[in-house]
Protein backbone atom coordinates (compact mmCIF):
# COMPACT_ATOMS: atom_id res chain seq x y z
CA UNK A 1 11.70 37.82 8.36
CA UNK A 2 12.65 40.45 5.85
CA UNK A 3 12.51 39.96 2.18
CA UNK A 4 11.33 36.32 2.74
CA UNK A 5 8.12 34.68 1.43
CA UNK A 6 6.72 31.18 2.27
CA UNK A 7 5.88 29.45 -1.10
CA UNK A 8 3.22 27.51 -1.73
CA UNK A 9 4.20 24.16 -0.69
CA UNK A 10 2.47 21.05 -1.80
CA UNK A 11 -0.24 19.55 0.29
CA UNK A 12 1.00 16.98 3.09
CA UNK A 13 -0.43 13.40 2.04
CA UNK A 14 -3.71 12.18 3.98
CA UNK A 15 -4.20 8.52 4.03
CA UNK A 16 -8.00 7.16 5.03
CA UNK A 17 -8.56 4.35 6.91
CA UNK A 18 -12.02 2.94 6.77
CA UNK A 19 -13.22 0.77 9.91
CA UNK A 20 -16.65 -0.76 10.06
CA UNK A 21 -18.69 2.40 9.47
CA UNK A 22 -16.40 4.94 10.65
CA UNK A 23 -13.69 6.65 8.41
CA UNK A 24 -10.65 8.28 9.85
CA UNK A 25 -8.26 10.47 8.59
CA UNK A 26 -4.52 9.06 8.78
CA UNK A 27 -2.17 11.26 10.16
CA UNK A 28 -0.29 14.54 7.86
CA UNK A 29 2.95 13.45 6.23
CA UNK A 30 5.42 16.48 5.89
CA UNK A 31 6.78 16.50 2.72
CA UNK A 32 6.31 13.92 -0.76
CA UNK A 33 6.15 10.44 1.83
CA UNK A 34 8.87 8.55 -0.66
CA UNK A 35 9.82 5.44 0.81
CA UNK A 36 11.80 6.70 3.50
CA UNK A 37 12.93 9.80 1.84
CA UNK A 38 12.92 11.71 4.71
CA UNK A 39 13.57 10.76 8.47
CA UNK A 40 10.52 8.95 9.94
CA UNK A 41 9.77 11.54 12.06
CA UNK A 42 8.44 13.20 8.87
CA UNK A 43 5.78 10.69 8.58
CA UNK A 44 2.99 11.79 11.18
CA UNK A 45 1.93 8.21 12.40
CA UNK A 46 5.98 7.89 14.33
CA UNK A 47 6.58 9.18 17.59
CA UNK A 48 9.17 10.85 18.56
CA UNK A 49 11.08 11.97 22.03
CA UNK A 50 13.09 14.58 20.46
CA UNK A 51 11.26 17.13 18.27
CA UNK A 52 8.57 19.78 19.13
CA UNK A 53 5.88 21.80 17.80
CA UNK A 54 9.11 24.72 16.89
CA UNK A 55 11.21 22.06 15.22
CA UNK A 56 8.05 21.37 12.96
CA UNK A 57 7.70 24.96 12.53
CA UNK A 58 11.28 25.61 11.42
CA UNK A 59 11.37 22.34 9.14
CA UNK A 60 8.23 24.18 7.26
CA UNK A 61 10.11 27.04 6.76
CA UNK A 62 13.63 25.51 5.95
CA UNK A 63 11.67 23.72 3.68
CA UNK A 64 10.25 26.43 2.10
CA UNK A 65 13.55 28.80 1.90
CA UNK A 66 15.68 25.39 -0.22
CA UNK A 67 12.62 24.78 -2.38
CA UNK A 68 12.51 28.20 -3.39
CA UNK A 69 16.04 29.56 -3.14
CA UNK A 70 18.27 26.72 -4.20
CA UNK A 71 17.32 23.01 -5.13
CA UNK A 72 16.58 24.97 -8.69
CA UNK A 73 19.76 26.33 -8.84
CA UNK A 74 22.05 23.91 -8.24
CA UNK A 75 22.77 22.49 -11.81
CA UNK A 76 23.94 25.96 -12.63
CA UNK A 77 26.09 26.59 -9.50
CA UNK A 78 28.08 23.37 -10.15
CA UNK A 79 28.72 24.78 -13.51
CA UNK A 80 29.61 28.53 -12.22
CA UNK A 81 31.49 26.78 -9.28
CA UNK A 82 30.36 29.52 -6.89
CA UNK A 83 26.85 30.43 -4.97
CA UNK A 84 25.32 34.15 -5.74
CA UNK A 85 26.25 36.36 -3.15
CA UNK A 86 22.72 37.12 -2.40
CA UNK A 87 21.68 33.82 -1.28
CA UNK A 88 23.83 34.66 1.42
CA UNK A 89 21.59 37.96 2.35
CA UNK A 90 18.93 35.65 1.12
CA UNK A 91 19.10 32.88 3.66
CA UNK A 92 20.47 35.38 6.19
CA UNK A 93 16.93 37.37 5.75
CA UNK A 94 15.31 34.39 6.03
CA UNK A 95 16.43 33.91 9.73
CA UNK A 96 17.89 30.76 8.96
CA UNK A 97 22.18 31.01 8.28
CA UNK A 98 23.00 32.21 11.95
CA UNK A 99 21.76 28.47 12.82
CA UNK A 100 24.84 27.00 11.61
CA UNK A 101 27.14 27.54 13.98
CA UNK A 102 25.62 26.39 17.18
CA UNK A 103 22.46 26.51 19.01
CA UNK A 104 24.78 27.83 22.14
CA UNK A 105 26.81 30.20 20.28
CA UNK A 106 24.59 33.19 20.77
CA UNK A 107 24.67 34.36 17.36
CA UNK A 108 20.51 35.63 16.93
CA UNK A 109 22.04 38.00 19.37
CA UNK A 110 24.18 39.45 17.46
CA UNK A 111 21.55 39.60 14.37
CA UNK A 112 18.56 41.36 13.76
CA UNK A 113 17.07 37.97 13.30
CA UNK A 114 14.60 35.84 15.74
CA UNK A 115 15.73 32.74 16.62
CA UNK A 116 13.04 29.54 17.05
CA UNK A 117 11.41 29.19 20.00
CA UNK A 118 13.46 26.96 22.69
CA UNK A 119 16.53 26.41 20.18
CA UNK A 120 18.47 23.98 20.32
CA UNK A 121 20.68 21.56 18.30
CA UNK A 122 17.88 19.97 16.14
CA UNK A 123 16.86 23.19 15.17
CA UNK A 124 20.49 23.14 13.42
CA UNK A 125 20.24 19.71 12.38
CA UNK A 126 17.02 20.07 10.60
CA UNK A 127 18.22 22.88 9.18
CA UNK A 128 21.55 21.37 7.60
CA UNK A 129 19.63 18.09 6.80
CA UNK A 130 17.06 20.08 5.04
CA UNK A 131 19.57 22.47 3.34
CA UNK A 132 21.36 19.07 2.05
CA UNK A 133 18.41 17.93 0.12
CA UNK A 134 20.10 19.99 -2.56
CA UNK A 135 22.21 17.15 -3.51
CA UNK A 136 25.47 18.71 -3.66
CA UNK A 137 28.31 19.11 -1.24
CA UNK A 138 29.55 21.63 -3.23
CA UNK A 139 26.75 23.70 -2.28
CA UNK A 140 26.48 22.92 1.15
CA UNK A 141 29.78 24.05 1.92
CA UNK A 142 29.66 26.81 -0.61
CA UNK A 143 27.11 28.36 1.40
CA UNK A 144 27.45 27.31 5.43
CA UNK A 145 30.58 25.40 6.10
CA UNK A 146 32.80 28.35 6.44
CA UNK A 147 30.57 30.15 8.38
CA UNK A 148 30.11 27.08 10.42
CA UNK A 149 33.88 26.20 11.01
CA UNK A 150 35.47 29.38 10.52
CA UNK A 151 33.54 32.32 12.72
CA UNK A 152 33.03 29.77 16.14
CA UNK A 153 36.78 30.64 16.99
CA UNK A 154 35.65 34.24 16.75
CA UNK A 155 32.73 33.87 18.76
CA UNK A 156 33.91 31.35 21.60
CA UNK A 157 37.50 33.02 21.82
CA UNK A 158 37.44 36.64 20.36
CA UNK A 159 37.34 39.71 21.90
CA UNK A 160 34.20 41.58 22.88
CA UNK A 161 35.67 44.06 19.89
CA UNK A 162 36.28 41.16 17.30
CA UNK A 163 32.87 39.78 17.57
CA UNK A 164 30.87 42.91 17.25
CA UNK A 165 33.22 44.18 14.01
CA UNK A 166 33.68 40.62 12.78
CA UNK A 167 30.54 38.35 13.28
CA UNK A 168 27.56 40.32 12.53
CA UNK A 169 28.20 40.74 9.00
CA UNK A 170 28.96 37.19 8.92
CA UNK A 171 26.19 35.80 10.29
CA UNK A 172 24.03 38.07 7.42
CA UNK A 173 25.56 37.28 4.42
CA UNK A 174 27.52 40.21 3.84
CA UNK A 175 31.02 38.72 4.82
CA UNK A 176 32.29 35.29 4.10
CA UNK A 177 34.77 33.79 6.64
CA UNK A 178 36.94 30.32 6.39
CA UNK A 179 38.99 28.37 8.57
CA UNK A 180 42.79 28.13 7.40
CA UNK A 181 44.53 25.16 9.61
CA UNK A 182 44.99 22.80 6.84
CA UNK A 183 48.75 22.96 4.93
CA UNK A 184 50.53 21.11 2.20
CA UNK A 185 52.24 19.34 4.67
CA UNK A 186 50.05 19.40 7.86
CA UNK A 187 46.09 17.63 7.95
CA UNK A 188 45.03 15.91 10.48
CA UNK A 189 48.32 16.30 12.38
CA UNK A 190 47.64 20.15 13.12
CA UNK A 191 50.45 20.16 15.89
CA UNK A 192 52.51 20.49 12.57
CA UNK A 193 51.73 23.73 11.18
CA UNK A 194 54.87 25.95 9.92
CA UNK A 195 52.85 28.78 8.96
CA UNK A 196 54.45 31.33 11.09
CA UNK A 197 53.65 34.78 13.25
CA UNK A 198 56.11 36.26 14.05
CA UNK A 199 55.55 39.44 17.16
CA UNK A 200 56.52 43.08 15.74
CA UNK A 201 55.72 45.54 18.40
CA UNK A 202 51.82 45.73 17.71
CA UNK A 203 52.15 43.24 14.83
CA UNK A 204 52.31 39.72 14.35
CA UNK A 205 53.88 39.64 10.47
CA UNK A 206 52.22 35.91 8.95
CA UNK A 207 54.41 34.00 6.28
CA UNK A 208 52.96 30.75 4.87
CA UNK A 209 50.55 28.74 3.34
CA UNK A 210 47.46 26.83 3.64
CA UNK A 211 45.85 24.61 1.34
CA UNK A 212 42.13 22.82 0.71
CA UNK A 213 41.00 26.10 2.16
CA UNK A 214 36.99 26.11 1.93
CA UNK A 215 35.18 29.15 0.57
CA UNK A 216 39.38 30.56 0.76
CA UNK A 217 38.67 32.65 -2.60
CA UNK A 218 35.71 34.10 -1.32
CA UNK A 219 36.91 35.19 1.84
CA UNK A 220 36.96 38.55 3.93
CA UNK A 221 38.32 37.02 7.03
CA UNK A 222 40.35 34.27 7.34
CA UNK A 223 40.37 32.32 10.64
CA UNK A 224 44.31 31.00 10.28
CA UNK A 225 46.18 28.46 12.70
CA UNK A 226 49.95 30.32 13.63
CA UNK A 227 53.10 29.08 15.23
CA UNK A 228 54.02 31.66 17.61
CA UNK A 229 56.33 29.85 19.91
CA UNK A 230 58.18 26.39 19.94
CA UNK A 231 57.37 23.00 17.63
CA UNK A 232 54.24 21.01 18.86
CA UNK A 233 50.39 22.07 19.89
CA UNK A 234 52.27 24.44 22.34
CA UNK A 235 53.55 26.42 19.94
CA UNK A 236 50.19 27.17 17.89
CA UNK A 237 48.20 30.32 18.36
CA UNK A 238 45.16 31.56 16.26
CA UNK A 239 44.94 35.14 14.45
CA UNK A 240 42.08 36.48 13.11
CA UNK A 241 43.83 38.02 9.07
CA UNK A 242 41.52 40.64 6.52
CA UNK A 243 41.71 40.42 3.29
CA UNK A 244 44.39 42.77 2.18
CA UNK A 245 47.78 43.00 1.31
CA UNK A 246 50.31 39.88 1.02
CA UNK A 247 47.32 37.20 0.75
CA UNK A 248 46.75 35.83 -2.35
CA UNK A 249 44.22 33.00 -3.18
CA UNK A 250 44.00 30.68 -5.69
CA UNK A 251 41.45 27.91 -6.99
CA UNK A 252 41.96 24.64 -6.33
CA UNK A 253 41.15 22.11 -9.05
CA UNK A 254 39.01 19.37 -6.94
CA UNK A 255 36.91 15.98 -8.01
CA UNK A 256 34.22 17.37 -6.51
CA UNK A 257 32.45 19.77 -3.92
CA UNK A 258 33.21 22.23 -7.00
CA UNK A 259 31.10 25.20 -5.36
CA UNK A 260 33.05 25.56 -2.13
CA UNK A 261 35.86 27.78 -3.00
CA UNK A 262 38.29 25.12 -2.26
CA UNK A 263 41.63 27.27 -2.01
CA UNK A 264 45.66 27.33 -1.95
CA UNK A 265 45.93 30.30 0.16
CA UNK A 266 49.41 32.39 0.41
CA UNK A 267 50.86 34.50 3.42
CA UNK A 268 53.26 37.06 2.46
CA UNK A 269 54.15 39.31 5.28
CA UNK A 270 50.81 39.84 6.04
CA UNK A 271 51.09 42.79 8.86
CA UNK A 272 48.34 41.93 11.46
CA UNK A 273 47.27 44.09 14.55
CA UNK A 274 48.19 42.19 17.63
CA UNK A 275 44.60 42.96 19.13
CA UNK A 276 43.67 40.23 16.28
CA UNK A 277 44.55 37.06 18.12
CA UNK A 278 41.98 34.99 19.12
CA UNK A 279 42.34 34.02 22.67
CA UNK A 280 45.84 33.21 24.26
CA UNK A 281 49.53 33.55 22.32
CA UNK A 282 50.11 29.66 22.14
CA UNK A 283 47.30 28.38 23.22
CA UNK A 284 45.37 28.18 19.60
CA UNK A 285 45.35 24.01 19.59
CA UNK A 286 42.38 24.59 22.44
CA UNK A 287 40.68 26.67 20.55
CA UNK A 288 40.76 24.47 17.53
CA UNK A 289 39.82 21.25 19.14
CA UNK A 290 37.24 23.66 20.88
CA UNK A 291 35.08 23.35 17.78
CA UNK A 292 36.24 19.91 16.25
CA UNK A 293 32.81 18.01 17.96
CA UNK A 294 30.75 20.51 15.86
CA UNK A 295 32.58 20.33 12.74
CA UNK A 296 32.34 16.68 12.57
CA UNK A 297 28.36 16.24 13.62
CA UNK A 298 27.85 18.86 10.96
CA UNK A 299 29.73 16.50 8.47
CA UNK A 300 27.38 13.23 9.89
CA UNK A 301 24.18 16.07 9.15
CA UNK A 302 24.93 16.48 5.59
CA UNK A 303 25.99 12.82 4.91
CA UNK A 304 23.44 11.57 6.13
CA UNK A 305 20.65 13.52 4.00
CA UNK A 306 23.36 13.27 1.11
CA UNK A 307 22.98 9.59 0.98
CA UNK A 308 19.49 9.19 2.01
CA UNK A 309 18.99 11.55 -1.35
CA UNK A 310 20.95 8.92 -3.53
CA UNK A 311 17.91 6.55 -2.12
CA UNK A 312 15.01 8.12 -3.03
CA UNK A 313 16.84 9.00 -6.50
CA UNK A 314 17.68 5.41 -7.11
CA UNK A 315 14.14 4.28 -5.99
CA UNK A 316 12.01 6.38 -8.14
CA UNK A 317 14.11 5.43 -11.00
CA UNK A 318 13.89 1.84 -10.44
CA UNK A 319 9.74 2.49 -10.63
CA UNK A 320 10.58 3.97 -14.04
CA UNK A 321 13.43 2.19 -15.44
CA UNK A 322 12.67 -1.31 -17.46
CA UNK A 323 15.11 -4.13 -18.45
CA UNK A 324 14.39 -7.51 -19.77
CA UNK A 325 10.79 -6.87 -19.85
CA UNK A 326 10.11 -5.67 -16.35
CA UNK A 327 10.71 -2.84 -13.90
CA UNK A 328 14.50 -2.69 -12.20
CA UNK A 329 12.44 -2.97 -8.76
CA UNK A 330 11.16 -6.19 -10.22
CA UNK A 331 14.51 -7.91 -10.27
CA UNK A 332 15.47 -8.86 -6.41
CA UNK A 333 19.38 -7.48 -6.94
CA UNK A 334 17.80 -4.05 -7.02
CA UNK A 335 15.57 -4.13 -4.44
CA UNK A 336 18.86 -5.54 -2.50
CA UNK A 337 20.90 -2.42 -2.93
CA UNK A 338 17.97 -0.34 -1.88
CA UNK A 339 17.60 -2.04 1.04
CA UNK A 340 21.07 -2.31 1.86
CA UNK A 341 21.15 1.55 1.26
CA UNK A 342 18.25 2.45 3.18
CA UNK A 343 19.19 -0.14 6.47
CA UNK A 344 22.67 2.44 6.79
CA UNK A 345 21.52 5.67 6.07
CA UNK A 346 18.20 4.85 8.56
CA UNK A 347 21.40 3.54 11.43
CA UNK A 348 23.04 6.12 11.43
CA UNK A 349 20.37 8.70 11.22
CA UNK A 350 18.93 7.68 14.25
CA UNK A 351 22.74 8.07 15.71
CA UNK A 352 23.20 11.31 14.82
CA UNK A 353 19.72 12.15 16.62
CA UNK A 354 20.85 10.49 19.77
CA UNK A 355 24.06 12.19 20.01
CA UNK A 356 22.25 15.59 18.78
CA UNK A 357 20.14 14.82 22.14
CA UNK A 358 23.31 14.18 24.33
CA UNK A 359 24.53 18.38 23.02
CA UNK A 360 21.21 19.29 23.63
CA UNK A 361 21.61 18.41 27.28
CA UNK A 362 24.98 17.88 28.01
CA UNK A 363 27.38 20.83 29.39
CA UNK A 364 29.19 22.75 26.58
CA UNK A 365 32.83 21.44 28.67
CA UNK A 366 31.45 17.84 29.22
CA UNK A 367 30.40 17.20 25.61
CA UNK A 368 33.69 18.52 24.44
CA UNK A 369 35.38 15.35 26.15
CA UNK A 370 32.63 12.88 26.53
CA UNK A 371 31.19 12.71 22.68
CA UNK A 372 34.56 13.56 21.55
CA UNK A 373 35.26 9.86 20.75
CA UNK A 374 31.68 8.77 19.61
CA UNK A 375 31.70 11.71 17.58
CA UNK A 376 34.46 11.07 15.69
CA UNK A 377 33.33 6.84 15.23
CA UNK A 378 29.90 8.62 13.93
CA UNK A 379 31.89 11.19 11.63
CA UNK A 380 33.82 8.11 10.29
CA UNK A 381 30.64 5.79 9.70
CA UNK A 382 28.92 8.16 7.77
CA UNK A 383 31.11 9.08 5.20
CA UNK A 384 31.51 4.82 4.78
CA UNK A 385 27.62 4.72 4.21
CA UNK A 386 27.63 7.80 1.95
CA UNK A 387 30.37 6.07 0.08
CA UNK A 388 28.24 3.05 -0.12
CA UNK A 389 25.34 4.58 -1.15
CA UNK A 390 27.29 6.33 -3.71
CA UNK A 391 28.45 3.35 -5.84
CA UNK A 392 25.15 1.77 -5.33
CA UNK A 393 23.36 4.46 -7.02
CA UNK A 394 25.58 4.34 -9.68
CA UNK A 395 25.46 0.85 -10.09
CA UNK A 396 21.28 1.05 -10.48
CA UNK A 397 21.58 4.19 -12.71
CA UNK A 398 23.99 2.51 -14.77
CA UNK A 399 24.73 4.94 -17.58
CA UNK A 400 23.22 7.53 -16.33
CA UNK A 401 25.49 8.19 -13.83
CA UNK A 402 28.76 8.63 -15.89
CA UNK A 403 26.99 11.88 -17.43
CA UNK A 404 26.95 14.95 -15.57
CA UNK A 405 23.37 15.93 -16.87
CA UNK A 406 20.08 14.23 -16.93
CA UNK A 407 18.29 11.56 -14.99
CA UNK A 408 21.86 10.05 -12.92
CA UNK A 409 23.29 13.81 -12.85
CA UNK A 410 22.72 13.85 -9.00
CA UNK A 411 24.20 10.30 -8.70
CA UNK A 412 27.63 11.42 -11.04
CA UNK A 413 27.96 14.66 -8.46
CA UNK A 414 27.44 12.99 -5.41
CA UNK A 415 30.08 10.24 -6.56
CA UNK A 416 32.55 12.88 -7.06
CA UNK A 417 31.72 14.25 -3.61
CA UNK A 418 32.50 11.34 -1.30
CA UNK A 419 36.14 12.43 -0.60
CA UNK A 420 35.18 15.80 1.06
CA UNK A 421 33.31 13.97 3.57
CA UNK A 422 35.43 10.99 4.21
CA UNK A 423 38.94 13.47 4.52
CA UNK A 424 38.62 16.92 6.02
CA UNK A 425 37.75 17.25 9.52
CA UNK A 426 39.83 14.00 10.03
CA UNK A 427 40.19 11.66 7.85
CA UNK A 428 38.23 7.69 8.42
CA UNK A 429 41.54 6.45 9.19
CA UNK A 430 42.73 9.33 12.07
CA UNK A 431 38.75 9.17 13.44
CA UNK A 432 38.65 5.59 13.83
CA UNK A 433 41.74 5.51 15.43
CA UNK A 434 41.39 8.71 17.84
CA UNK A 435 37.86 6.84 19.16
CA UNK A 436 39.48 3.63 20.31
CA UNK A 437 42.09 5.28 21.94
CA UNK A 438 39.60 8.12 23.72
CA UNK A 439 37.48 4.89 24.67
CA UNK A 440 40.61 2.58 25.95
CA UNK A 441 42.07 6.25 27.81
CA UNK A 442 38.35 6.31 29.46
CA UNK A 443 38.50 2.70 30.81
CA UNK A 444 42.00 3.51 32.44
């Protein structure tokens, strides 16, 4: 991989185990072995029915590239509110960014990249999960979720044309795409869009607006939801809009995620070539539900590590941490809320895996209907036990975590950051909802 060096990583812990005369080596533990810090398949004594020989070989390396490249960075991004462009190119170069948007997308074909031997979806996941151990959503979605939501319309719907002149430059770091569905008025009810397209011989000319637009100010490309025809999903189509004339993007002011570009974004008869619309004139809803399963595992992914980081944060401080003459993990309260923590995050970890197995084997057609609903119930459960995990942190940092520097400074950003995962990509409330009725719709 070009430009990209393995650092020297820090020795995996041996345990001995002494028996009669003989001594035996425990098995390696990837990574520092903090109680349950990382999943358990980290820990080489577990078994596991999912991962292989290439996903160990990939975690090393993901590993590697976040150590190096941008768990030392993040205190300073959060203040600059934006990632370098280079660690873009950087994690492009590193073989890893073309991971995030789908092990079936055929993106490393598009790249000068390799991609892991057999990939598939864990490959992503460990990628994301490992990516996450940042500790801010801001950064996570500063650096993939664009990429990850906004170019899978171009790649499962474009043109032959659109993908080669769109993607590649993408998928390397040179070109930052979003997805612009969201508007003032229109969230999780997309049907109600009002941005409009109107046809102009070889044009469409847009007029609107979208807002809470991720990585919007940093975009070349911008992925946008239309109305083309009549009110309702039938009337939606998808365009494909450059950077240019008539779009103007502004900074949103956000409680947290503060990296990610979140952006009011402005349409002012914005000419666009008619050979930029992403599969069929009014016929965009399917191509945004097309990607919806994706979106939303990729949310469970990064809440998941988000929160399991608030428990290895909140453990090592209660080992340090004294009150009333003894350590916090002395008093039983404490070790309550860890536990409490670590029983959710370790649930719905080992969800995410078993659905992660179900797109690893499922058709591309089936899983869009099948997992839909279980999806969405996962999606909604993990931003609850990221939420959770949130305040408990804060409650065992105490002080700490009211300051956005020092020992709780994780704790305060993550705090701030709860709302980006329980609100876009369907809100708790819309998820819940849509999974009863996809389960009751089954049963008819």
């Amino acid at each position: 991989f070009k430009g990209f060096k393995l650092p020297q990583l820090p020795q995996p812990h041996i345990r001995s185990q002494v028996t009669g005369s003989q001594t035996m080596s425990a098995p390696e533990t990837f990574g520092l072995g903090n109680p349950y810090g990382d999943p358990n398949w980290y820990n080489g004594a577990y078994h596991s029915a999912y991962y292989k020989e290439t996903h160990k070989a990939w975690r090393k390396r993901c590993r590697a590239f976040v150590d190096e490249h941008i768990i030392p960075f993040v205190s300073q991004w959060e203040v600059n509110k934006a990632v370098p462009k280079e660690t873009y190119i950087q994690c492009a170069e590193a073989g890893l960014l073309p991971i995030v948007v789908g092990a079936h997308s055929g993106a490393f074909d598009l790249v000068p990249y390799d991609a892991p031997e057999d990939l598939d979806y864990f490959h992503e996941l460990i990628f994301v999960d490992e990516l996450a151990r940042c500790g801010s959503g801001g950064v996570l979605w500063g650096l993939i979720e664009g990429l990850q939501i906004g170019l899978p319309p171009v790649l499962n719907f474009g043109s032959d044309e659109m993908k080669k002149r769109v993607a590649p430059d993408c998928l390397m770091g040179k070109k930052i795409i979003s997805l612009n569905i969201t508007e003032p008025n229109a969230g999780s009810d997309v049907a109600a869009i009002k941005t409009v397209a109107k046809k102009d011989g070889d044009f469409y000319i847009v007029d609107g607006n979208k807002k809470w637009i991720t990585n919007g100010i940093f975009s070349d490309y911008f992925t946008c939801a239309v109305r083309t025809g009549g009110p309702g999903m039938r009337g939606v189509s998808m365009l494909l809009l450059e950077k240019g004339p008539g779009i103007t993007t502004k900074r949103m002011d956000c409680q947290g995620v503060w990296p990610s570009g979140t952006t009011y974004v402005e349409f002012d008869s914005v000419k666009v070539p008619a050979k930029n619309l992403i599969g069929k004139e009014n016929e965009g809803f399917g191509v945004i539900m097309k990607n919806f399963n994706h979106e939303r595992w990729g949310f469970v992914v990064q809440a998941s590590r988000l929160s399991r980081c608030l428990i290895e944060d909140s453990w090592e401080f209660a080992n340090k941490r004294s009150t009333f003459g003894k350590k916090l993990i002395e008093h039983p309260v404490i070790r309550w809320k860890l536990a409490e923590m670590t029983r959710q995050v370790e649930g719905i970890h080992h969800w995410l895996e078993n659905l992660t197995f179900q797109l690893c084997k499922m058709p591309k057609d089936q899983a869009m209907t099948t997992l839909g609903g279980p999806i969405a119930l996962m999606k909604a459960h993990s931003s609850k036990v990221f939420e959770y995990c949130a305040r408990e942190a804060r409650q065992i940092f105490g002080g700490n975590a009211y300051t956005r520097s020092g020992l709780g400074e994780k704790a305060e950003r993550l705090y701030r950051d709860v709302g980006a995962y329980a609100i876009p990509g369907g809100s708790e409330e819309i998820l819940l909802d849509l999974a009863i009725r996809q389960g009751n719709k089954s049963k008819l």
